[in-house]
Protein backbone atom coordinates (compact mmCIF):
# COMPACT_ATOMS: atom_id res chain seq x y z
CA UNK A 1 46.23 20.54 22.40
CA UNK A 2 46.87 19.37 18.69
CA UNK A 3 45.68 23.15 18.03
CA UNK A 4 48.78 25.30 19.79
CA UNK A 5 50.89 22.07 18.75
CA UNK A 6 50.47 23.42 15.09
CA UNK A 7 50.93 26.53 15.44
CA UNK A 8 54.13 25.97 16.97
CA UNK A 9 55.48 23.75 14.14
CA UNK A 10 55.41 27.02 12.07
CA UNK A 11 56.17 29.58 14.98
CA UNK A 12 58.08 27.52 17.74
CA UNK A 13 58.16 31.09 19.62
CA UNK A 14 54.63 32.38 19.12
CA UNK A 15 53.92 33.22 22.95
CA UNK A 16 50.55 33.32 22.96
CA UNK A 17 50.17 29.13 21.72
CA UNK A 18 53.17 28.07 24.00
CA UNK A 19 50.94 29.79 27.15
CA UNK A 20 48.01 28.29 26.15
CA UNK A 21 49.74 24.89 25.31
CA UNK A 22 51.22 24.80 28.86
CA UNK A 23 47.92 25.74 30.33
CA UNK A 24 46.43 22.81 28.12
CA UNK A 25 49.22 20.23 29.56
CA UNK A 26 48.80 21.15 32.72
CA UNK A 27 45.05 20.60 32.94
CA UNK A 28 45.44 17.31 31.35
CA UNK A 29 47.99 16.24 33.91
CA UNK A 30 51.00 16.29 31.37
CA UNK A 31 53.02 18.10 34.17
CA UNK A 32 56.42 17.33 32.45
CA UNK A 33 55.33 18.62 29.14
CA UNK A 34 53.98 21.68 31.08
CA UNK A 35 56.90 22.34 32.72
CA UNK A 36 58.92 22.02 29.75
CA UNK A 37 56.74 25.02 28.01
CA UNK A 38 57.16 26.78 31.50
CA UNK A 39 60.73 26.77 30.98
CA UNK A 40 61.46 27.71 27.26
CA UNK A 41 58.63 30.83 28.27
CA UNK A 42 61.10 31.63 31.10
CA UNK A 43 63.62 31.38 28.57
CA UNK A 44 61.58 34.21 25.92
CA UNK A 45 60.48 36.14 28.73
CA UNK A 46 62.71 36.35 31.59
CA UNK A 47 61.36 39.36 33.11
CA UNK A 48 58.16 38.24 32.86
CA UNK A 49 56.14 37.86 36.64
CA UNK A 50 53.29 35.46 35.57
CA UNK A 51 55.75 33.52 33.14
CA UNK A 52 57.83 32.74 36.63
CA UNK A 53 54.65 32.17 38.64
CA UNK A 54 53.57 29.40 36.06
CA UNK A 55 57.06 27.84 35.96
CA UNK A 56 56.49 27.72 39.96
CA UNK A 57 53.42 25.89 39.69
CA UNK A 58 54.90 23.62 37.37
CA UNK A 59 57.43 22.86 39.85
CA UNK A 60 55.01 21.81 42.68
CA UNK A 61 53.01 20.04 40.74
CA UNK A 62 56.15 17.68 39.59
CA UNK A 63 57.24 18.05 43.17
CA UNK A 64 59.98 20.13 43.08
CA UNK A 65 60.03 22.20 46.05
CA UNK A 66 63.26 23.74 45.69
CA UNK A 67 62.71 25.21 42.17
CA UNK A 68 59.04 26.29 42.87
CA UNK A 69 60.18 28.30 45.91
CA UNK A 70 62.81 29.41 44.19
CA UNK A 71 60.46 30.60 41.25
CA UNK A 72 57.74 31.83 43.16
CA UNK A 73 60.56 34.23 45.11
CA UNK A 74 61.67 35.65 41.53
CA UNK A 75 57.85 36.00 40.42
CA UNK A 76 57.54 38.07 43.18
CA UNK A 77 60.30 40.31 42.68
CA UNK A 78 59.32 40.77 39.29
CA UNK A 79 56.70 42.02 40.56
CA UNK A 80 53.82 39.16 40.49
CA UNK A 81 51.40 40.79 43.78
CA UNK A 82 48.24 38.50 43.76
CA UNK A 83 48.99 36.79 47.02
CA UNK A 84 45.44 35.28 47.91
CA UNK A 85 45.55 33.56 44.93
CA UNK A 86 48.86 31.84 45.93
CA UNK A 87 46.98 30.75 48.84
CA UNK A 88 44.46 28.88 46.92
CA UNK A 89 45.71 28.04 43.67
CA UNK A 90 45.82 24.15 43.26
CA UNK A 91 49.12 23.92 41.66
CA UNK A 92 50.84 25.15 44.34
CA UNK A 93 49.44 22.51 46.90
CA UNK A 94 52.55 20.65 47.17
CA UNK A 95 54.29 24.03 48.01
CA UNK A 96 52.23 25.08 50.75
CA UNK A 97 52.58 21.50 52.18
CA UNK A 98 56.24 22.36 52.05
CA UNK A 99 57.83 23.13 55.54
CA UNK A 100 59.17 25.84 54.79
CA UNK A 101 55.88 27.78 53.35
CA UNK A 102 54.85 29.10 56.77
CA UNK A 103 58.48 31.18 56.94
CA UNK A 104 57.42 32.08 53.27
CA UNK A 105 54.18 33.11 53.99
CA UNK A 106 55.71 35.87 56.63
CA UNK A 107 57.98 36.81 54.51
CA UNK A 108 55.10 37.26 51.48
CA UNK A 109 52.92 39.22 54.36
CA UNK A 110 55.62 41.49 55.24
CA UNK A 111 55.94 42.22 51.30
CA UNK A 112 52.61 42.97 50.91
CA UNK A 113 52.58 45.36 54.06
CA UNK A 114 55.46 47.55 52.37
CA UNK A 115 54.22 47.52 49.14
CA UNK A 116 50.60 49.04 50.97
CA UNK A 117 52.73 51.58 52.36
CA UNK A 118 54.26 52.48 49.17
CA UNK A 119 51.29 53.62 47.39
């Protein structure tokens, strides 16, 4: 953690150690701090499908079930396609306790049945 910390001091940009950093944070529980280097990626890297799938994550695992829906949707757009693991990935627990994620899940198999047909 220290480690990517550094390298940021000189490099506050430097995408690579603000990824890892998050991932750190994130595995050490520090879901604030995580979602705080979620964010200022989002903010480098708009476009960027995995950048908005982490900055989901972050947001179920604070409990934010607005903003990680919200997230995962634009992840998805972007162009983020590996939907089993959004079916088992830990940090989206809270999500898939959500409600709503059964309507989401349809929505994510209908997705995945047009982009089949695409190719």
């Amino acid at each position: 953690m220290r480690f990517y910390e550094g390298l940021l001091e000189g490099n506050p940009d430097f995408i690579q150690a603000l990824s890892c950093l998050g991932d750190v944070y994130t595995e050490r529980g520090f879901f604030s701090e995580g979602l705080a280097i979620d964010r200022k990626l989002v903010f480098l890297r708009p476009e960027d499908p995995i950048v908005r799938y982490n900055l989901a994550c972050s947001f179920s695992l604070i409990g934010d079930l607005d903003q990680s829906l919200k997230e995962l949707k634009k992840a998805i757009l972007l162009g983020y396609d590996d939907f089993s693991y959004i079916l088992e990935d830990q940090d989206l627990d809270n999500l898939r306790n959500d409600r709503r994620f059964p309507d989401f899940l349809v929505q994510l198999k209908r997705i995945k049945k047009l982009l089949k047909t695409d190719n």
